[in-house]
PDB file of N, CA and C in Angstrom:
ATOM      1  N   UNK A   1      -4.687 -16.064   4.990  1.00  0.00           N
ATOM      2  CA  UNK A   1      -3.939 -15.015   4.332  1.00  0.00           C
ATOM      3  C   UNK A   1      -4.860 -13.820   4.141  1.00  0.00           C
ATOM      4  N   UNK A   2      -4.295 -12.426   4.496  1.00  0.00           N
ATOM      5  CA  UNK A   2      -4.887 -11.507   4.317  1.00  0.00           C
ATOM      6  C   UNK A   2      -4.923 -10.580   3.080  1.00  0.00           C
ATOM      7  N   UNK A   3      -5.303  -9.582   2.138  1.00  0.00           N
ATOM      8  CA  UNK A   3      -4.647  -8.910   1.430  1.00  0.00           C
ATOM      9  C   UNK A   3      -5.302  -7.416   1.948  1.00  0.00           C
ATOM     10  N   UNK A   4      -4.195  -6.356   1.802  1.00  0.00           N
ATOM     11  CA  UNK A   4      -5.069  -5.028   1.999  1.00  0.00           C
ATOM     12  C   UNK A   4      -4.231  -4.559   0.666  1.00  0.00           C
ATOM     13  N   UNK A   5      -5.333  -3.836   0.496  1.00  0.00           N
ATOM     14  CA  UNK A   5      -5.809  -2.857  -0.452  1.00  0.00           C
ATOM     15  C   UNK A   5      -5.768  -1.628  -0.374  1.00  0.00           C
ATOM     16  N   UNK A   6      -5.199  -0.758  -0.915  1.00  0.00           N
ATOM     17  CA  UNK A   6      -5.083   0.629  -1.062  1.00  0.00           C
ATOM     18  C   UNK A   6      -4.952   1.657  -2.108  1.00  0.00           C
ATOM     19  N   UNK A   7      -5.315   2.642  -2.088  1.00  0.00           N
ATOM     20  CA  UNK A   7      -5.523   3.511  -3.347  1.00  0.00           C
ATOM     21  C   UNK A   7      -5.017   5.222  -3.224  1.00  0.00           C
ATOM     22  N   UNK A   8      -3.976   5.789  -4.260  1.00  0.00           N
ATOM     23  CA  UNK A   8      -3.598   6.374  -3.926  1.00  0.00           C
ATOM     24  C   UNK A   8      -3.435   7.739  -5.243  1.00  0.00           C
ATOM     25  N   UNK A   9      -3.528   8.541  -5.116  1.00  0.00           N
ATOM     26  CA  UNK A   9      -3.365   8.929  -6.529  1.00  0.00           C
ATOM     27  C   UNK A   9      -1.994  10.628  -6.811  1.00  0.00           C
ATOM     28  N   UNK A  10      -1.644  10.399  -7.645  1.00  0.00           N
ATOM     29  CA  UNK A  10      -0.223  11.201  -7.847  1.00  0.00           C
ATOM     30  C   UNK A  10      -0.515  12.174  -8.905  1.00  0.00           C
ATOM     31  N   UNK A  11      -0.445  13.397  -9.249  1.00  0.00           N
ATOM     32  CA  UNK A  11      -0.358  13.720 -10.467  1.00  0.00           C
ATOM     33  C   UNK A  11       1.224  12.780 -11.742  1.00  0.00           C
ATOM     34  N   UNK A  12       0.845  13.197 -13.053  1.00  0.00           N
ATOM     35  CA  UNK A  12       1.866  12.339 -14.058  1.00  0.00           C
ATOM     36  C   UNK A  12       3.284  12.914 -13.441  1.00  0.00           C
ATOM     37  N   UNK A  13       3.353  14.111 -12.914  1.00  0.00           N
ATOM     38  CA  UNK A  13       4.793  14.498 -13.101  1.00  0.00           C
ATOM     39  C   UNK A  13       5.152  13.933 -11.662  1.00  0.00           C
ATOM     40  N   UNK A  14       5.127  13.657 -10.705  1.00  0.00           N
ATOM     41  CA  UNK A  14       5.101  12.751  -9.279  1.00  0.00           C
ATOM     42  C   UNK A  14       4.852  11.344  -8.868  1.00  0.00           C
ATOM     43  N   UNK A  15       4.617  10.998 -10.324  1.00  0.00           N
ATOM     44  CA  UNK A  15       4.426   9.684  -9.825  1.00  0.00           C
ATOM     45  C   UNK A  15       5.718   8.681  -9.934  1.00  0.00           C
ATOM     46  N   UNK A  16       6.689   8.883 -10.450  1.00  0.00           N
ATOM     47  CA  UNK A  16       8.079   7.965 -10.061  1.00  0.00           C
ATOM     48  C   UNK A  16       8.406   8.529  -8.729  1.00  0.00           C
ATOM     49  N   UNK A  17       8.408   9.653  -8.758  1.00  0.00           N
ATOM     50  CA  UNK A  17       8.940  10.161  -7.224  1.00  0.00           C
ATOM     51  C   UNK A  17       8.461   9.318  -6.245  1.00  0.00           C
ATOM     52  N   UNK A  18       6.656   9.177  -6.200  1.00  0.00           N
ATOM     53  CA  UNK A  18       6.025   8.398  -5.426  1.00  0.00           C
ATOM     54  C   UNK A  18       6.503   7.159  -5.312  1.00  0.00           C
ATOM     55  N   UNK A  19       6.608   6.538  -6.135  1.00  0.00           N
ATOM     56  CA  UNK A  19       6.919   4.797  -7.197  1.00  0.00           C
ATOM     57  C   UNK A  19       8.350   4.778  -5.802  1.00  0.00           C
ATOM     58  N   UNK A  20       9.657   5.774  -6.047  1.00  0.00           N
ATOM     59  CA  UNK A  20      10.883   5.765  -5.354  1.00  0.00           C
ATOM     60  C   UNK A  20      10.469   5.429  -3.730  1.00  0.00           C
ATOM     61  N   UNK A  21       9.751   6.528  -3.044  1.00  0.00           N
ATOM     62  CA  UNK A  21       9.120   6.858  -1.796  1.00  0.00           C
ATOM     63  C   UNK A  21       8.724   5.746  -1.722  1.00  0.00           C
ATOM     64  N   UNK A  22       7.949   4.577  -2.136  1.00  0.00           N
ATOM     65  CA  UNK A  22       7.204   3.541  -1.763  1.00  0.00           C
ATOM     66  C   UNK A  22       8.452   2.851  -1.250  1.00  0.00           C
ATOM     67  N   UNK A  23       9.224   2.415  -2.254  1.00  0.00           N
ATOM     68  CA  UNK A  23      10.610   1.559  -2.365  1.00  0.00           C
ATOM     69  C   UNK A  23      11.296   1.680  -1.467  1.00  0.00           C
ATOM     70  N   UNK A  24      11.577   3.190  -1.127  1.00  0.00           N
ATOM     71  CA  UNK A  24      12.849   3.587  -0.440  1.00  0.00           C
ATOM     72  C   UNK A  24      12.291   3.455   1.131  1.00  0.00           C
ATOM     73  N   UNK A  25      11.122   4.538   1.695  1.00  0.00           N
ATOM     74  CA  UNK A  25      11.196   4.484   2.594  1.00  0.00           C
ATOM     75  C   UNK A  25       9.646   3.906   3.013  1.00  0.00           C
ATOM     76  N   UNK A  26       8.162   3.507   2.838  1.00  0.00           N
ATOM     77  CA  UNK A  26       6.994   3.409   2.843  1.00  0.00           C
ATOM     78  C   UNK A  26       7.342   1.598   3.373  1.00  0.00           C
ATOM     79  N   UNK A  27       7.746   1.077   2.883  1.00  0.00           N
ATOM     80  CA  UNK A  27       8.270  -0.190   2.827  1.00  0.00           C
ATOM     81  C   UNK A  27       9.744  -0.564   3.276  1.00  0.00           C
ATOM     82  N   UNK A  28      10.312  -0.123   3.802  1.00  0.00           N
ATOM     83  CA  UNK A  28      11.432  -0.641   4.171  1.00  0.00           C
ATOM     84  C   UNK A  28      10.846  -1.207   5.469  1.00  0.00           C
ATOM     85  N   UNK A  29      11.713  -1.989   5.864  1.00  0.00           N
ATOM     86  CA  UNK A  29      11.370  -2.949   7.009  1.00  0.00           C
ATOM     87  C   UNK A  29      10.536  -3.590   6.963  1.00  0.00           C
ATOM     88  N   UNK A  30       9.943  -3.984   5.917  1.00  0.00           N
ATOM     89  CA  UNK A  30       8.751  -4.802   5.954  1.00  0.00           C
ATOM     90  C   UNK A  30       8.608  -5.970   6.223  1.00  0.00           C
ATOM     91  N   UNK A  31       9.706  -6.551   5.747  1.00  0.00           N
ATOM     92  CA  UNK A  31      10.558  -8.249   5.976  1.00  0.00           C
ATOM     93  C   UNK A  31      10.665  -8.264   7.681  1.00  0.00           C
ATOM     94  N   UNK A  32      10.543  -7.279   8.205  1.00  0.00           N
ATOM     95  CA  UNK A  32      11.247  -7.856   9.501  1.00  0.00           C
ATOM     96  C   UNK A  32       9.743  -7.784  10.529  1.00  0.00           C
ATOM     97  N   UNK A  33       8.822  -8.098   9.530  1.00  0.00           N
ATOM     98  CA  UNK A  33       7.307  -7.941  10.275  1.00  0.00           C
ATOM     99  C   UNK A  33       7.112  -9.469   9.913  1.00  0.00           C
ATOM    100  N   UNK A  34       7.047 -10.518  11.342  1.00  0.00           N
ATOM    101  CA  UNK A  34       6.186 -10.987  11.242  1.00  0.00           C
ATOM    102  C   UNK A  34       5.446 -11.938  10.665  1.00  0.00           C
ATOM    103  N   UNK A  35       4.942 -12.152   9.828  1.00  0.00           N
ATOM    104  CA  UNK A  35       3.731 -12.711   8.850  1.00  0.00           C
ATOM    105  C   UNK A  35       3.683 -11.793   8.011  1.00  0.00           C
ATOM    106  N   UNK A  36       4.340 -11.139   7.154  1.00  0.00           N
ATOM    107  CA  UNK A  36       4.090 -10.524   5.931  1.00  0.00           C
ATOM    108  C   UNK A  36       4.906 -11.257   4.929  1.00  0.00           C
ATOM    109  N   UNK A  37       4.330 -10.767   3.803  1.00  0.00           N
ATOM    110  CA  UNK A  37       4.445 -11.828   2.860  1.00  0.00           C
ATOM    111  C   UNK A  37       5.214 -11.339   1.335  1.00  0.00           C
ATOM    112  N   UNK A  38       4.302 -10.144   1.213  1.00  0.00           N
ATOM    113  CA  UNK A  38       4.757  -9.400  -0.275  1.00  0.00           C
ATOM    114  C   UNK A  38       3.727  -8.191  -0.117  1.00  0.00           C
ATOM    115  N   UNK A  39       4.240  -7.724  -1.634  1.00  0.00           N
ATOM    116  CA  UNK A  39       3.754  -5.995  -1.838  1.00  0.00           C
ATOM    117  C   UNK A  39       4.044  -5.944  -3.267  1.00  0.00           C
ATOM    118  N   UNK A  40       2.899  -5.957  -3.635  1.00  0.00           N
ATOM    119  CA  UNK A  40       2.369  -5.612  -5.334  1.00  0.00           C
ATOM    120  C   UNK A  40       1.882  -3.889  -5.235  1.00  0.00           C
ATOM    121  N   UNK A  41       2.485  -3.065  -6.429  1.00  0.00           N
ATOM    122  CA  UNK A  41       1.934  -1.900  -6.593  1.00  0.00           C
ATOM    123  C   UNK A  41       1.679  -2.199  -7.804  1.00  0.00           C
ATOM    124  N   UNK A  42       0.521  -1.123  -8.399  1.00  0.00           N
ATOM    125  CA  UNK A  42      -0.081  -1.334  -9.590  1.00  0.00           C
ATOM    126  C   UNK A  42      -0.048   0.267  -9.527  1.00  0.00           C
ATOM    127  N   UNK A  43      -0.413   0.616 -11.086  1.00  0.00           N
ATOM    128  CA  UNK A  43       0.110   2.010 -11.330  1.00  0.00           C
ATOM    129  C   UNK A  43      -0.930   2.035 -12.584  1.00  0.00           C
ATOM    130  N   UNK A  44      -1.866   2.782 -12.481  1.00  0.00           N
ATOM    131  CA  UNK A  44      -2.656   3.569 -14.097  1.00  0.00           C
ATOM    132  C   UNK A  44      -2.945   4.984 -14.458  1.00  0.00           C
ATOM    133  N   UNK A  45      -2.255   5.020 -15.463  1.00  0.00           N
ATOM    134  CA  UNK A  45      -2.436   6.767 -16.019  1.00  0.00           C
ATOM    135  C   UNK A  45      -3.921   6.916 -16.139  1.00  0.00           C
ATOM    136  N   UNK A  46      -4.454   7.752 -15.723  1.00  0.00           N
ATOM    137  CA  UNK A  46      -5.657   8.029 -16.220  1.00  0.00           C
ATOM    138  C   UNK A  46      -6.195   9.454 -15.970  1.00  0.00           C
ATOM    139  N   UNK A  47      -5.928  10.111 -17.771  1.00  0.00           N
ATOM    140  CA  UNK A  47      -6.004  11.725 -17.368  1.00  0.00           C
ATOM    141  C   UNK A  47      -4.276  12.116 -17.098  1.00  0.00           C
ATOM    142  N   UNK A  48      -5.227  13.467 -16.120  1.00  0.00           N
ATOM    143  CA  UNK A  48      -4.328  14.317 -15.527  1.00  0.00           C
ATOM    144  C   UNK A  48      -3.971  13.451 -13.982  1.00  0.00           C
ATOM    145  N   UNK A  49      -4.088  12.101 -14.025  1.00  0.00           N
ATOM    146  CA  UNK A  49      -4.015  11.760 -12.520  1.00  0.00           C
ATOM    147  C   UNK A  49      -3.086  10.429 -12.941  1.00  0.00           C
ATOM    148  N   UNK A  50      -2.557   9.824 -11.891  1.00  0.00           N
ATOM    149  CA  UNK A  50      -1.588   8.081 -11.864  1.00  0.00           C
ATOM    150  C   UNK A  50      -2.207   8.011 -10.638  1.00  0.00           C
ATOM    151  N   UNK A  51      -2.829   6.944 -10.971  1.00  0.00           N
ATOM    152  CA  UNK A  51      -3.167   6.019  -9.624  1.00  0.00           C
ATOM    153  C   UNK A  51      -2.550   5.081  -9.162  1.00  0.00           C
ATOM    154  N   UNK A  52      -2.493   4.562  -8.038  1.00  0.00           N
ATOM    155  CA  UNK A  52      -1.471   3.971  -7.371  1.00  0.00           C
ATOM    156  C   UNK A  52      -2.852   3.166  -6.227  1.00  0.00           C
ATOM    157  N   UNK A  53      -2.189   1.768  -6.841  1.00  0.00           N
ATOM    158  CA  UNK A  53      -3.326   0.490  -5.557  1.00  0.00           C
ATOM    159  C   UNK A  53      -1.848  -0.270  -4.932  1.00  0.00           C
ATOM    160  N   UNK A  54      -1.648  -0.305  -3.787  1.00  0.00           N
ATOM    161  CA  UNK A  54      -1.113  -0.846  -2.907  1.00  0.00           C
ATOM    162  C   UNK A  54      -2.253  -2.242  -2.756  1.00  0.00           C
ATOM    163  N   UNK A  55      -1.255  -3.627  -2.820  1.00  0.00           N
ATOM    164  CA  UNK A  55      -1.704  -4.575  -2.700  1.00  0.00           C
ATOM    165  C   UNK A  55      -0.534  -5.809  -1.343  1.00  0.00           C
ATOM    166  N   UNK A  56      -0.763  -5.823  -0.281  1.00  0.00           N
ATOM    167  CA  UNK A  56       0.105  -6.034   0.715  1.00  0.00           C
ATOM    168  C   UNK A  56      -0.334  -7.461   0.905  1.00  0.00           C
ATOM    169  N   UNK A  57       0.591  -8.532   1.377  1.00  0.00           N
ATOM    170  CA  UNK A  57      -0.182  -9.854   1.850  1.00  0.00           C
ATOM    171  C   UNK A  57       0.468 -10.138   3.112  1.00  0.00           C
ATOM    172  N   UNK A  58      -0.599 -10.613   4.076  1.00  0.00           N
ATOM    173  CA  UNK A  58       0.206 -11.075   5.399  1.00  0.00           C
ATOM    174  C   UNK A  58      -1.052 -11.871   6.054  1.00  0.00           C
ATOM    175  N   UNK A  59       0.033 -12.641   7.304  1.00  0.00           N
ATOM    176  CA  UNK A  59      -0.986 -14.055   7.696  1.00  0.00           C
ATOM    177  C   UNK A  59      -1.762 -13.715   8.427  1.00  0.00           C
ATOM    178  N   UNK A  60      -2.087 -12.151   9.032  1.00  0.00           N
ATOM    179  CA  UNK A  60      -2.923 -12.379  10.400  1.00  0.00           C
ATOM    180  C   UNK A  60      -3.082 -10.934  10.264  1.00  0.00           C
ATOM    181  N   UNK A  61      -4.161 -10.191  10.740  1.00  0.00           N
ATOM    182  CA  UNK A  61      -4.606  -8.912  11.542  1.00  0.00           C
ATOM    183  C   UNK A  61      -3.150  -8.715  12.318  1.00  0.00           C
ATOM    184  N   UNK A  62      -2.719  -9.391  12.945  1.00  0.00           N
ATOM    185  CA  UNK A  62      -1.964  -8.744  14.016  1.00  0.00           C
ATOM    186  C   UNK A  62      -0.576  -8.384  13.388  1.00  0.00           C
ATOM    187  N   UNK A  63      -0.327  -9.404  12.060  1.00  0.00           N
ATOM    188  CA  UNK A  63       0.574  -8.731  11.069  1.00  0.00           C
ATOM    189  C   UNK A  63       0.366  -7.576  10.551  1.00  0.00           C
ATOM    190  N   UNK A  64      -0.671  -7.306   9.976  1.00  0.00           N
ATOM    191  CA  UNK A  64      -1.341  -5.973   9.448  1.00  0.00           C
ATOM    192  C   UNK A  64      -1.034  -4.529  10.020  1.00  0.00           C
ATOM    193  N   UNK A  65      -1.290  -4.895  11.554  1.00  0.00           N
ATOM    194  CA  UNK A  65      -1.323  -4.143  12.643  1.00  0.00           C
ATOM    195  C   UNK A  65       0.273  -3.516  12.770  1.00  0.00           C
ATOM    196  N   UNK A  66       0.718  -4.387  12.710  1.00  0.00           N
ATOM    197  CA  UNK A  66       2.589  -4.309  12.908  1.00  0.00           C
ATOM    198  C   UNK A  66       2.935  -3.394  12.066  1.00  0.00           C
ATOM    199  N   UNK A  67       2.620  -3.124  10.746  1.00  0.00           N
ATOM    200  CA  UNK A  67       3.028  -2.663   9.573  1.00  0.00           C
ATOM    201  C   UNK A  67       2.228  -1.218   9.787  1.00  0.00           C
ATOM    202  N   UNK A  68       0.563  -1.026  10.306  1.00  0.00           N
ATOM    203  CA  UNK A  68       0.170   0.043   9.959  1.00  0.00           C
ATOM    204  C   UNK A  68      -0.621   0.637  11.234  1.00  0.00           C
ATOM    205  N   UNK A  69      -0.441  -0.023  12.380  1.00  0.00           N
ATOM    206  CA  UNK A  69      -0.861   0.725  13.968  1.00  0.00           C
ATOM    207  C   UNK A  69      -2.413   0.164  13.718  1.00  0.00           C
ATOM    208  N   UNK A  70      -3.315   0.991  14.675  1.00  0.00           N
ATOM    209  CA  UNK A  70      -4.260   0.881  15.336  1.00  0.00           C
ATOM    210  C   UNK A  70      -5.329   2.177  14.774  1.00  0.00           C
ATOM    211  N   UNK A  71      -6.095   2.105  14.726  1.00  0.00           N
ATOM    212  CA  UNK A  71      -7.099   0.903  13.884  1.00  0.00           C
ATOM    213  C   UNK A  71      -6.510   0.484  12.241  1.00  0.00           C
ATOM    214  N   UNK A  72      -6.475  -0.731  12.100  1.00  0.00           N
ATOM    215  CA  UNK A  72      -5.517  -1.488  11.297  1.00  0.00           C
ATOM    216  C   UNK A  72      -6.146  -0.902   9.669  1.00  0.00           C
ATOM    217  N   UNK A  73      -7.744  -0.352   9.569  1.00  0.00           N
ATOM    218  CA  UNK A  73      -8.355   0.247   8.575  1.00  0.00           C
ATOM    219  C   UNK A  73      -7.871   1.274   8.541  1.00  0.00           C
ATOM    220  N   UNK A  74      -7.309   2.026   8.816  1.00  0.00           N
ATOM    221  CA  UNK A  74      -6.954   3.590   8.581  1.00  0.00           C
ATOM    222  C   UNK A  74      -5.281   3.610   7.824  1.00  0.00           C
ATOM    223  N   UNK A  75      -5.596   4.255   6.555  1.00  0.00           N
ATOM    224  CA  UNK A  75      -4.509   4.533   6.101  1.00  0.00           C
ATOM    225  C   UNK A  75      -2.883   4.376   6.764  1.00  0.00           C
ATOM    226  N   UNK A  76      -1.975   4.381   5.942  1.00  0.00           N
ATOM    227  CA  UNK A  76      -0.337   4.589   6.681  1.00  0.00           C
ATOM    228  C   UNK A  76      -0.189   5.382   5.488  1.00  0.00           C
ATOM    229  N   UNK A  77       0.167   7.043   5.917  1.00  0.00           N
ATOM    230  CA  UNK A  77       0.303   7.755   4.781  1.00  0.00           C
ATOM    231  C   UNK A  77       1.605   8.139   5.174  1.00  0.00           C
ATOM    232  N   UNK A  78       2.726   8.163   5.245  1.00  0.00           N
ATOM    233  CA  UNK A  78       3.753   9.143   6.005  1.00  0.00           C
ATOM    234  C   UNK A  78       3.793  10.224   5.303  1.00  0.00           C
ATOM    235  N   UNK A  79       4.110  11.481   6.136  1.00  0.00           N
ATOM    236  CA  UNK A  79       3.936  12.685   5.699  1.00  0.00           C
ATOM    237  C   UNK A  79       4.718  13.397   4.206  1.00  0.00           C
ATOM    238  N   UNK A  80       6.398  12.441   4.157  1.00  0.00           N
ATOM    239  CA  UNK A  80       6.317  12.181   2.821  1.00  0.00           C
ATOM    240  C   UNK A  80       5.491  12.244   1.530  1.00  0.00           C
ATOM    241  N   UNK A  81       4.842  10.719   1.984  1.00  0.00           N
ATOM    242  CA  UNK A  81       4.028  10.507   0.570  1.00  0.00           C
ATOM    243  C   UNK A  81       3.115  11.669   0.463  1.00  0.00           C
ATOM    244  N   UNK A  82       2.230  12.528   1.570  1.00  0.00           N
ATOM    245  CA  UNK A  82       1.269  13.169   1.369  1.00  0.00           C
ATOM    246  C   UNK A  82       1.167  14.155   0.626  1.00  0.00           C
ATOM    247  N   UNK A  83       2.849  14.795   0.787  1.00  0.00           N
ATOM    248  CA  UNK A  83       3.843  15.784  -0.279  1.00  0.00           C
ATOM    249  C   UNK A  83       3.215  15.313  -1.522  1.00  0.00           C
ATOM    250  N   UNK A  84       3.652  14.431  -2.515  1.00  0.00           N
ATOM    251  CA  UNK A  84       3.253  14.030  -3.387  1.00  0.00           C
ATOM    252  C   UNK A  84       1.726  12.987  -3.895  1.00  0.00           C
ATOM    253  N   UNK A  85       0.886  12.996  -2.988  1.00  0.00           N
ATOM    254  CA  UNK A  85      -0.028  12.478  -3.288  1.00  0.00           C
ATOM    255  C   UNK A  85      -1.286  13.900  -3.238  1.00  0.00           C
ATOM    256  N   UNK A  86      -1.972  13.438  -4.379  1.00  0.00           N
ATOM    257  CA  UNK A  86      -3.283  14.467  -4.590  1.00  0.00           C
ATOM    258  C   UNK A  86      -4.133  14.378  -3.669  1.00  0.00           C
ATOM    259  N   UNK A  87      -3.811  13.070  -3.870  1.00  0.00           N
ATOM    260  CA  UNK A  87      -6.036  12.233  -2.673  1.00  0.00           C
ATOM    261  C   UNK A  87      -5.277  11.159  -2.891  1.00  0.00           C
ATOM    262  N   UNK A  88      -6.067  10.736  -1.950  1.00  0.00           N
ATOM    263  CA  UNK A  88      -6.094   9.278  -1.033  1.00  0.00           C
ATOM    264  C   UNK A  88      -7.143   8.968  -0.427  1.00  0.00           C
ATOM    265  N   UNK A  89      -7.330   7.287  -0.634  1.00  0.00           N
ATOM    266  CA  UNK A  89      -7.990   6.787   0.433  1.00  0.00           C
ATOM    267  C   UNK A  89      -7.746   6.756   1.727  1.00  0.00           C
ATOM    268  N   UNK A  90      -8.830   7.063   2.658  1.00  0.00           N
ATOM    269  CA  UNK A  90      -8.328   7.874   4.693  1.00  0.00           C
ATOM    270  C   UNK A  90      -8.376   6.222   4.978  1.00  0.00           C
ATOM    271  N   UNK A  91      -9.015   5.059   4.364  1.00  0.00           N
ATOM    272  CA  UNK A  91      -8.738   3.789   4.850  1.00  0.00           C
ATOM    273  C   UNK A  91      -8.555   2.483   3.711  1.00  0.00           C
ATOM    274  N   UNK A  92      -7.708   1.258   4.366  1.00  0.00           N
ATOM    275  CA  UNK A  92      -7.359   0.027   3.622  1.00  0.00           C
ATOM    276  C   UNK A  92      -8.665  -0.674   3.748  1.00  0.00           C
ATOM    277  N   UNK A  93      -8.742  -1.371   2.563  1.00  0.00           N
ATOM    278  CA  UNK A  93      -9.702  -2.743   2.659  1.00  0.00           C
ATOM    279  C   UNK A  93      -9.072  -3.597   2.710  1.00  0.00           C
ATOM    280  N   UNK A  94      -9.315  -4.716   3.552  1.00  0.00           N
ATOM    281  CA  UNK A  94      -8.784  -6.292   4.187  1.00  0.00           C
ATOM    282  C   UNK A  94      -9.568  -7.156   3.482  1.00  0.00           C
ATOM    283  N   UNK A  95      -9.127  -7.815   3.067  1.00  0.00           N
ATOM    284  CA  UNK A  95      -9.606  -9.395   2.516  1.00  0.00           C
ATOM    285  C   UNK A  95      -9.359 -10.528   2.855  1.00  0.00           C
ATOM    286  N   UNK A  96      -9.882 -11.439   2.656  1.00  0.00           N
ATOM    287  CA  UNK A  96      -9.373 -12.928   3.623  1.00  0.00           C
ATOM    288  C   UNK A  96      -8.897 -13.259   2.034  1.00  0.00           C
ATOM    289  N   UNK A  97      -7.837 -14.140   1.934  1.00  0.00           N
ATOM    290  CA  UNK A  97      -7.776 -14.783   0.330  1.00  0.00           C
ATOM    291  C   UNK A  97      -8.253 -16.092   0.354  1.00  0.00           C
ATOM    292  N   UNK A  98      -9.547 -16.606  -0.681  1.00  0.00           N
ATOM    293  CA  UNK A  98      -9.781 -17.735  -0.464  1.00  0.00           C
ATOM    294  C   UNK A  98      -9.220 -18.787  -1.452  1.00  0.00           C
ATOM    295  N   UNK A  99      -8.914 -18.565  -2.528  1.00  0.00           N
ATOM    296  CA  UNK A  99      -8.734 -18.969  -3.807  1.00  0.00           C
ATOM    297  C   UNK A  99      -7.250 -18.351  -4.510  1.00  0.00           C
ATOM    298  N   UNK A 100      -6.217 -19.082  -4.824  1.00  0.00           N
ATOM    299  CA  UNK A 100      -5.252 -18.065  -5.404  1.00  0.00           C
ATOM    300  C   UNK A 100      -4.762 -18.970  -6.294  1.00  0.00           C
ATOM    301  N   UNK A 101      -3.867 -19.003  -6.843  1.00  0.00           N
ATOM    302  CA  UNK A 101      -3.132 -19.849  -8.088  1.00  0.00           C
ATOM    303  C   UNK A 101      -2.016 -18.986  -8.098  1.00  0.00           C
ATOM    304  N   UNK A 102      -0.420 -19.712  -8.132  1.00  0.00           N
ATOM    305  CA  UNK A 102       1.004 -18.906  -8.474  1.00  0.00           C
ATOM    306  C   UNK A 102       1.232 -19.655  -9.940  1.00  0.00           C
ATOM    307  N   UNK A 103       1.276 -18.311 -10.287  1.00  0.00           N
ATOM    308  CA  UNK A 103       1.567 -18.919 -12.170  1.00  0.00           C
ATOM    309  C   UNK A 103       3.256 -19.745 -12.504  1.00  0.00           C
TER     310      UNK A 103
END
Protein backbone atom coordinates (compact mmCIF):
# COMPACT_ATOMS: atom_id res chain seq x y z
CA UNK A 1 0.00 0.00 0.00
CA UNK A 2 1.09 3.33 -0.98
CA UNK A 3 0.18 6.77 0.59
CA UNK A 4 0.95 10.21 -1.19
CA UNK A 5 1.08 13.15 0.42
CA UNK A 6 0.39 16.58 -0.49
CA UNK A 7 0.32 20.10 0.64
CA UNK A 8 -1.54 22.88 -0.41
CA UNK A 9 -2.36 26.18 0.92
CA UNK A 10 -5.63 28.59 0.40
CA UNK A 11 -6.10 31.89 1.86
CA UNK A 12 -9.32 31.77 4.93
CA UNK A 13 -11.74 33.27 2.48
CA UNK A 14 -11.05 30.26 -0.38
CA UNK A 15 -10.72 27.63 1.39
CA UNK A 16 -14.37 25.92 1.19
CA UNK A 17 -14.28 26.90 -2.36
CA UNK A 18 -11.08 24.77 -2.51
CA UNK A 19 -12.62 22.00 0.11
CA UNK A 20 -15.85 22.03 -3.00
CA UNK A 21 -13.10 21.87 -6.06
CA UNK A 22 -11.43 18.87 -4.36
CA UNK A 23 -14.96 17.05 -4.07
CA UNK A 24 -16.46 18.13 -7.14
CA UNK A 25 -13.98 17.97 -9.70
CA UNK A 26 -9.94 17.11 -8.35
CA UNK A 27 -11.35 13.69 -7.41
CA UNK A 28 -14.02 12.62 -9.33
CA UNK A 29 -13.29 9.45 -11.01
CA UNK A 30 -11.17 8.24 -8.67
CA UNK A 31 -13.07 4.92 -7.97
CA UNK A 32 -12.72 3.99 -11.44
CA UNK A 33 -8.73 3.85 -10.99
CA UNK A 34 -7.54 0.73 -10.44
CA UNK A 35 -5.96 0.11 -7.01
CA UNK A 36 -7.01 3.17 -5.29
CA UNK A 37 -8.28 3.04 -2.19
CA UNK A 38 -9.34 6.41 -0.36
CA UNK A 39 -8.64 10.20 0.09
CA UNK A 40 -8.28 11.88 3.46
CA UNK A 41 -8.02 15.82 3.37
CA UNK A 42 -6.91 17.53 6.40
CA UNK A 43 -7.40 21.26 6.70
CA UNK A 44 -5.45 23.85 9.38
CA UNK A 45 -6.04 27.51 9.88
CA UNK A 46 -2.94 28.93 10.51
CA UNK A 47 -2.74 32.81 10.31
CA UNK A 48 -3.69 34.47 7.27
CA UNK A 49 -3.28 31.00 5.42
CA UNK A 50 -5.61 27.20 5.48
CA UNK A 51 -3.58 24.56 4.66
CA UNK A 52 -4.67 21.75 2.92
CA UNK A 53 -2.57 17.96 3.07
CA UNK A 54 -4.01 15.64 0.57
CA UNK A 55 -3.58 12.13 1.89
CA UNK A 56 -4.43 9.45 -1.14
CA UNK A 57 -4.03 5.49 -0.70
CA UNK A 58 -3.47 3.06 -3.53
CA UNK A 59 -1.83 -0.47 -4.17
CA UNK A 60 0.87 0.23 -6.63
CA UNK A 61 2.99 3.14 -8.42
CA UNK A 62 1.16 2.27 -11.42
CA UNK A 63 -2.10 3.20 -9.52
CA UNK A 64 -0.58 6.45 -8.53
CA UNK A 65 0.40 7.01 -12.03
CA UNK A 66 -3.28 6.55 -13.31
CA UNK A 67 -4.56 9.25 -11.05
CA UNK A 68 -1.57 11.79 -11.56
CA UNK A 69 0.58 11.05 -15.09
CA UNK A 70 4.23 10.89 -15.40
CA UNK A 71 6.55 11.59 -13.32
CA UNK A 72 4.18 10.20 -10.61
CA UNK A 73 6.22 12.95 -8.01
CA UNK A 74 5.05 15.98 -9.61
CA UNK A 75 2.06 17.62 -8.42
CA UNK A 76 -1.77 17.23 -10.13
CA UNK A 77 -2.75 20.83 -9.76
CA UNK A 78 -5.64 21.50 -12.31
CA UNK A 79 -5.72 24.90 -13.36
CA UNK A 80 -8.84 25.33 -11.29
CA UNK A 81 -7.36 24.70 -8.04
CA UNK A 82 -4.36 27.05 -8.93
CA UNK A 83 -7.15 29.93 -9.13
CA UNK A 84 -7.55 29.44 -5.57
CA UNK A 85 -4.46 28.14 -4.17
CA UNK A 86 -1.61 30.64 -2.81
CA UNK A 87 1.45 28.02 -2.94
CA UNK A 88 1.82 24.68 -3.33
CA UNK A 89 3.92 21.94 -3.21
CA UNK A 90 5.50 21.44 -7.29
CA UNK A 91 5.72 17.60 -5.85
CA UNK A 92 3.86 14.46 -3.80
CA UNK A 93 5.69 12.35 -1.29
CA UNK A 94 5.05 8.45 -1.64
CA UNK A 95 5.21 6.20 1.19
CA UNK A 96 5.11 2.50 1.41
CA UNK A 97 2.56 1.86 4.56
CA UNK A 98 4.11 -0.50 6.89
CA UNK A 99 2.10 -0.51 10.01
CA UNK A 100 -1.64 0.72 10.13
CA UNK A 101 -4.52 -0.10 12.56
CA UNK A 102 -8.54 0.69 11.40
CA UNK A 103 -10.13 1.97 14.54
Amino acid sequence: MLERHWHGWTTPEDADAYKQLLRDEVFAGLDDIDGYHDVRVLRREDGDEVEFCTVMRFDSIEAVEEFAGQPVEEAHVPPAAKKLLTRYDDHATHYELRVGRES
